[in-house]
Protein backbone atom coordinates (compact mmCIF):
# COMPACT_ATOMS: atom_id res chain seq x y z
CA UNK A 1 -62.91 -1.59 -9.80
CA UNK A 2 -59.66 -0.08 -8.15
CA UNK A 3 -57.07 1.83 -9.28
CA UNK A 4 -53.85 1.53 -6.75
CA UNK A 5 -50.52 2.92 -6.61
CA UNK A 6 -48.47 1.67 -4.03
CA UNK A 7 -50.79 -0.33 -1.53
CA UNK A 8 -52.83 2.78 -1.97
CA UNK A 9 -56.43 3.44 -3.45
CA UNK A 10 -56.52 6.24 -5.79
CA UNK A 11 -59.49 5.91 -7.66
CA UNK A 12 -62.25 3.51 -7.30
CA UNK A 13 -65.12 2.60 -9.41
CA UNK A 14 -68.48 -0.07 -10.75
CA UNK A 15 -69.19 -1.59 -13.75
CA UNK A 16 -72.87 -1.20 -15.06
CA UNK A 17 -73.95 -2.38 -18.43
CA UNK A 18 -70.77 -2.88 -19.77
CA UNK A 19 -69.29 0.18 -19.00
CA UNK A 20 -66.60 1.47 -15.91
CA UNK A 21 -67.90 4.22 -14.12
CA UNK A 22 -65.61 6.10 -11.56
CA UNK A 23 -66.72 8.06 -8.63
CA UNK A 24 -66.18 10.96 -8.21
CA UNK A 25 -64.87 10.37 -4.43
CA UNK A 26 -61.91 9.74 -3.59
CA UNK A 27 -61.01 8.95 0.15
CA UNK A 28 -58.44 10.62 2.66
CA UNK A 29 -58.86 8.47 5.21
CA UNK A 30 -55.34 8.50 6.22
CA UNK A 31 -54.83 12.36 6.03
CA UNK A 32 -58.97 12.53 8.42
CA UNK A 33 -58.13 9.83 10.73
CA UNK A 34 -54.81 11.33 11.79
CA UNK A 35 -56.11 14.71 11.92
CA UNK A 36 -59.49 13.13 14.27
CA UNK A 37 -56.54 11.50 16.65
CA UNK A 38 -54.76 14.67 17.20
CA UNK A 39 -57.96 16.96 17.82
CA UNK A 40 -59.45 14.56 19.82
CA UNK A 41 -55.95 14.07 22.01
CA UNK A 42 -56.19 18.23 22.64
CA UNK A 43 -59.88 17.80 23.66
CA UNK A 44 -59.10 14.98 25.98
CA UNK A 45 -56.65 16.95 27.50
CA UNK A 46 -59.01 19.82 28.45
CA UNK A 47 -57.68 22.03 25.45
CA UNK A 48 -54.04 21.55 27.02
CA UNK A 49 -51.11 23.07 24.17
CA UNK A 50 -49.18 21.36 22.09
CA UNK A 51 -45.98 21.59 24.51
CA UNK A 52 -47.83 19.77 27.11
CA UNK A 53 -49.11 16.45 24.66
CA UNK A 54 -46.01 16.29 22.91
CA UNK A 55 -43.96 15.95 26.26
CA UNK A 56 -46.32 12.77 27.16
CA UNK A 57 -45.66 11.38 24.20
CA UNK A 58 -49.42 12.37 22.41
CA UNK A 59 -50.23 13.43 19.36
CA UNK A 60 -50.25 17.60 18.70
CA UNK A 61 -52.73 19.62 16.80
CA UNK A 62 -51.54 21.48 13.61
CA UNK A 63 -54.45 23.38 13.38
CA UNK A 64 -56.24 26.69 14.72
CA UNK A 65 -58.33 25.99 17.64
CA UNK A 66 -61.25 28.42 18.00
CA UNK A 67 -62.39 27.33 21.33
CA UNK A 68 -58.69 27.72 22.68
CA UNK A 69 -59.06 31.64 20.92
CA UNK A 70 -62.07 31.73 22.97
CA UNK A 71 -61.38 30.80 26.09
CA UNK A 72 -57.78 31.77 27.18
CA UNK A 73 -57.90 36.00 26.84
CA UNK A 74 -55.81 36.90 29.75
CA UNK A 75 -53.98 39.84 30.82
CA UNK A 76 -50.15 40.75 31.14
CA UNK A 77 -48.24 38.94 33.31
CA UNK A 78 -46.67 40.75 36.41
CA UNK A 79 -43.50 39.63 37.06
CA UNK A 80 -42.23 38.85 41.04
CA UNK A 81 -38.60 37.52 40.76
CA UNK A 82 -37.27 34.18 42.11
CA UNK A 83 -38.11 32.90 45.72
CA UNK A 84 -37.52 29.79 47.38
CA UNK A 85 -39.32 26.35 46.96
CA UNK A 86 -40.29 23.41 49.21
CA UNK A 87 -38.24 20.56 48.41
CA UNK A 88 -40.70 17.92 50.00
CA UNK A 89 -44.39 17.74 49.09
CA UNK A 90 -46.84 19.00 51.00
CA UNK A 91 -45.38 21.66 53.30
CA UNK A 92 -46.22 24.82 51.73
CA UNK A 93 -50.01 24.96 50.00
CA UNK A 94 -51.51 27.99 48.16
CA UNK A 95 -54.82 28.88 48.11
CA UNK A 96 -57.06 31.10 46.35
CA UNK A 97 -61.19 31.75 46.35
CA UNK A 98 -62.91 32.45 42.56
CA UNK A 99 -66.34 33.80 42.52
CA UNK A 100 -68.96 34.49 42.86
CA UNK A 101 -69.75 32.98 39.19
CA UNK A 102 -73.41 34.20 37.95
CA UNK A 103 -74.41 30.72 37.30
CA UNK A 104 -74.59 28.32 40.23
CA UNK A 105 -74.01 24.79 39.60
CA UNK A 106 -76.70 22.06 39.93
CA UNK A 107 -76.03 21.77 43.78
CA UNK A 108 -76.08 25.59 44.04
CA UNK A 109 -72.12 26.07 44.35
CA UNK A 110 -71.26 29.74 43.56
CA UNK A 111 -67.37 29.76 44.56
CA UNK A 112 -64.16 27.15 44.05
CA UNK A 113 -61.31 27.54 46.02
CA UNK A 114 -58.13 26.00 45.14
CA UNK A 115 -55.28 24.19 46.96
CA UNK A 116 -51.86 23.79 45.54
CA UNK A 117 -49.08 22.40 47.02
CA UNK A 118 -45.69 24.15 46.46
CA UNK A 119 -43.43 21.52 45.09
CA UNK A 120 -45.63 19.77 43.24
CA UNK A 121 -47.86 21.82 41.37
CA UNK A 122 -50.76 19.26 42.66
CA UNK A 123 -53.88 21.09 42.81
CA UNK A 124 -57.19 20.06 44.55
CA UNK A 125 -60.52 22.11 43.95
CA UNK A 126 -63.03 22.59 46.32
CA UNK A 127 -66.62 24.01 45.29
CA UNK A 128 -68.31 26.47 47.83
CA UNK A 129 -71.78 26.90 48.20
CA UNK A 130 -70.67 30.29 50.31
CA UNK A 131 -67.12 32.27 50.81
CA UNK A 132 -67.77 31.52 54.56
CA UNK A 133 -67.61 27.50 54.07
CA UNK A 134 -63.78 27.97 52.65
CA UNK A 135 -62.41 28.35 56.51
CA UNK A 136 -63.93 24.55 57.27
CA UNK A 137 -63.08 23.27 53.93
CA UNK A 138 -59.27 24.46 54.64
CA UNK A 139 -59.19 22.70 58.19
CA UNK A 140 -60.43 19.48 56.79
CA UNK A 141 -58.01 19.63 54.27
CA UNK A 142 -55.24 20.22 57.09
CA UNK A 143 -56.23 17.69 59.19
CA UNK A 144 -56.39 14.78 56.29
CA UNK A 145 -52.46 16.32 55.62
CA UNK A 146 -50.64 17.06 58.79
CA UNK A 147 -47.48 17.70 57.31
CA UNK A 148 -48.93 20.98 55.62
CA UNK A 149 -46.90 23.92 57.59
CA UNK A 150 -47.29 27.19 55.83
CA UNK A 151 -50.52 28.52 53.98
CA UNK A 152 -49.84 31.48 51.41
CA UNK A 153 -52.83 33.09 50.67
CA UNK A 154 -54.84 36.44 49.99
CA UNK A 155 -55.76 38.60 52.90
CA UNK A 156 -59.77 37.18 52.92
CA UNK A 157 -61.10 36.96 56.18
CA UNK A 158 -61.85 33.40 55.65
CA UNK A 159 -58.11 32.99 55.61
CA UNK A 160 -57.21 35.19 58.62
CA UNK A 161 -59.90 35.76 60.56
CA UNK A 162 -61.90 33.49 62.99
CA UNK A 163 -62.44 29.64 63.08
CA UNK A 164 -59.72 28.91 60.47
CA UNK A 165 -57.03 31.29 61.73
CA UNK A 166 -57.72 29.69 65.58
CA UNK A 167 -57.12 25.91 64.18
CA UNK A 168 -54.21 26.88 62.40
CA UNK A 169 -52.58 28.65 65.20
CA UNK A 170 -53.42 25.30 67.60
CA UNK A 171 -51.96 23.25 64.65
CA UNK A 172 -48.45 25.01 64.29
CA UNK A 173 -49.55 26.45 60.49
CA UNK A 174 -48.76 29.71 59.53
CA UNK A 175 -50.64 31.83 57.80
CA UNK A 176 -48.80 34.15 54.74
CA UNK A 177 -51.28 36.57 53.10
CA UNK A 178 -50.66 38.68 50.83
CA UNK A 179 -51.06 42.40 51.22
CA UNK A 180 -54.53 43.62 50.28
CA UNK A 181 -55.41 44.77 46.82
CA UNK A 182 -52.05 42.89 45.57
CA UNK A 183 -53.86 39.27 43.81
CA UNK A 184 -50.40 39.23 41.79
CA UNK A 185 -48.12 38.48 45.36
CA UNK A 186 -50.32 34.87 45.69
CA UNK A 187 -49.39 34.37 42.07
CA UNK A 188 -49.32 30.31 42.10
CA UNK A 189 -52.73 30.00 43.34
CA UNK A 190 -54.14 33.06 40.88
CA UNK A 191 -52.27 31.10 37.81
CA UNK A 192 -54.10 28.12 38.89
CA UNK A 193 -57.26 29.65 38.69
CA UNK A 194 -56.78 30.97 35.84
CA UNK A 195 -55.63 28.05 34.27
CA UNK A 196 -58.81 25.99 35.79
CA UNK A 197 -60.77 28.63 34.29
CA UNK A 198 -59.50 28.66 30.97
CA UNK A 199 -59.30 24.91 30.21
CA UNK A 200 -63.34 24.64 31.84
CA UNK A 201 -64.53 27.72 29.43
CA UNK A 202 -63.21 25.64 26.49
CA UNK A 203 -64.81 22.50 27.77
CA UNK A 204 -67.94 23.97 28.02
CA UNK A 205 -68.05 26.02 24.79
CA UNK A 206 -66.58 23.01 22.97
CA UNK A 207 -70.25 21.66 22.81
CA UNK A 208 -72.76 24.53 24.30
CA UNK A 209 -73.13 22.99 27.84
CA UNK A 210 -75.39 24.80 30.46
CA UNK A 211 -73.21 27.64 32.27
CA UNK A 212 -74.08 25.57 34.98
CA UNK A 213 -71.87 22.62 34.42
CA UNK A 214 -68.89 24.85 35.32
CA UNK A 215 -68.23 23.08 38.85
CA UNK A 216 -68.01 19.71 36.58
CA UNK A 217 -65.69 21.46 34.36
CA UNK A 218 -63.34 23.13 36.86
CA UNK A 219 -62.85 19.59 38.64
CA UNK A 220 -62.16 17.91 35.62
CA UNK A 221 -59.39 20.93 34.65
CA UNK A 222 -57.85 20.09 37.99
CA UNK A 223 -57.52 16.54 37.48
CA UNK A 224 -56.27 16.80 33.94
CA UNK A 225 -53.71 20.14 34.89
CA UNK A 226 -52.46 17.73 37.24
CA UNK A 227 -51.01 14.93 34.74
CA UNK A 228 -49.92 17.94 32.41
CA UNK A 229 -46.30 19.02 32.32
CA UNK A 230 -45.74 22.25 34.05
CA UNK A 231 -42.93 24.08 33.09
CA UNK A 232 -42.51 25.75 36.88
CA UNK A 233 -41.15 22.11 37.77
CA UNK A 234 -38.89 21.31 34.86
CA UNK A 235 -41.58 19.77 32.59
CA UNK A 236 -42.10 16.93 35.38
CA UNK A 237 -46.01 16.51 36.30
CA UNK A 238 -47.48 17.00 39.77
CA UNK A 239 -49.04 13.65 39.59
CA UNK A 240 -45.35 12.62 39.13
CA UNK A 241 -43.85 14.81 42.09
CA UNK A 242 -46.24 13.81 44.39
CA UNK A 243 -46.98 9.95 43.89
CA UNK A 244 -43.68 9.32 42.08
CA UNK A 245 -44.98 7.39 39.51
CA UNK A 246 -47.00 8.57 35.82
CA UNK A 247 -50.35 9.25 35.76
CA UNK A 248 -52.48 6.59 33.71
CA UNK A 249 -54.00 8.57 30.93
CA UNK A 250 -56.16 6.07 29.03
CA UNK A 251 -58.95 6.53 30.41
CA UNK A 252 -59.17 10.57 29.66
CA UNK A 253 -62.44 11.23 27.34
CA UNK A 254 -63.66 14.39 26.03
CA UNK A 255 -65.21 16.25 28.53
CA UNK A 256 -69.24 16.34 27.68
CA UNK A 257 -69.46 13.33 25.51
């Protein structure tokens, strides 16, 4: 037995021995299913806000995400001014080192440094087993993109000291660190880690993974962060910039399922 209004069910019910029972139940499948669409769209997305999904067209979350709360505690922005950007792709790159992180990963990686080009926003993540393997990591890099030019960085001897610092000078690149004891003057590649960060915490506490599955995690952040619109290129993505077509989102999951 049904009781509809509209195309809709609002009560339902059996007969037994001559009588109409009606549960007690009555479904929201409508109201759950929309509400499982959106959530799982945020999750998909590495956690990504609601400004980001709703410029691509997805669906945005209406409710309070815990693991978001969680996750993305960050300090006060320092503010630096305008400067001037690259107007072609892959000229400028910043590049930061984060660790060491207490837990190593499952093929004992205790660092990630990250390589951003200026303007695109497209980041690449490299995991480091030791600070010292960032200097070959960086030439390799180079050499598979010639037209990089200029390297901002922090003033880490793996930047401007030794093996790295000799290529670079044979190659034409020059080096820009920042002062010491000033992280906030490489402030694109600090962002990026922080944003890598952030989105692979939430991925991670999202289902209780092993600490350890943070190299999986920041990888995945990079690849997602880099078909997210970024408001530091007029909501464009740096998938976008850089290949000059959209990024193919279908086949996004949620990270640990």
């Amino acid at each position: 037995m049904f009781l509809e209004k509209e195309n809709k069910c609002l009560l339902f019910g059996h007969r037994k021995n001559c009588r109409q029972y009606i549960n007690d139940f009555i479904p929201h499948c409508e109201i759950a299913l929309k509400s499982d669409i959106d959530d799982l769209w945020h999750r998909r997305c590495g956690h990504s806000c609601n400004q980001s999904l709703k410029q691509l067209g997805l669906p945005t979350i209406s409710s309070f995400c815990e693991v978001c709360t969680r996750a993305k505690q960050c300090a006060t922005p320092v503010g630096k001014g305008p400067r001037r950007r690259e107007t072609v792709p892959m000229v400028m790159i910043h590049t930061d080192i984060c660790g060491p992180i207490v837990s190593k990963t499952f093929a004992c990686e205790q660092y990630f440094m990250t390589l951003i080009d200026d303007y695109s926003r497209f980041s690449e993540v490299r995991l480091l087993k030791r600070k010292s393997d960032a200097a070959s990591e960086l030439k390799n890099f180079c050499q598979l993109n010639p037209s990089v030019k200029k390297i901002r960085c922090d003033n880490r001897k793996e930047y401007v000291d030794g093996e790295f610092l000799k290529f670079a000078n044979e190659a034409g690149i020059n080096i820009d660190p920042s002062p010491p004891y000033t992280p906030c003057l490489n402030g694109v590649a600090e962002r990026a880690n922080r944003s890598l960060l952030e989105k692979g915490r939430a991925m991670i506490f999202e289902y209780n993974l092993p600490k350890n599955f943070w190299g999986f995690a920041v990888l995945t952040a990079a690849y997602i962060n880099n078909r997210m619109p970024n408001t530091s290129i007029d909501g464009h993505t740096p998938y976008y910039l850089k290949y000059n077509t959209n990024a193919d989102l279908k086949n996004l999951r949620v990270f640990g399922l």
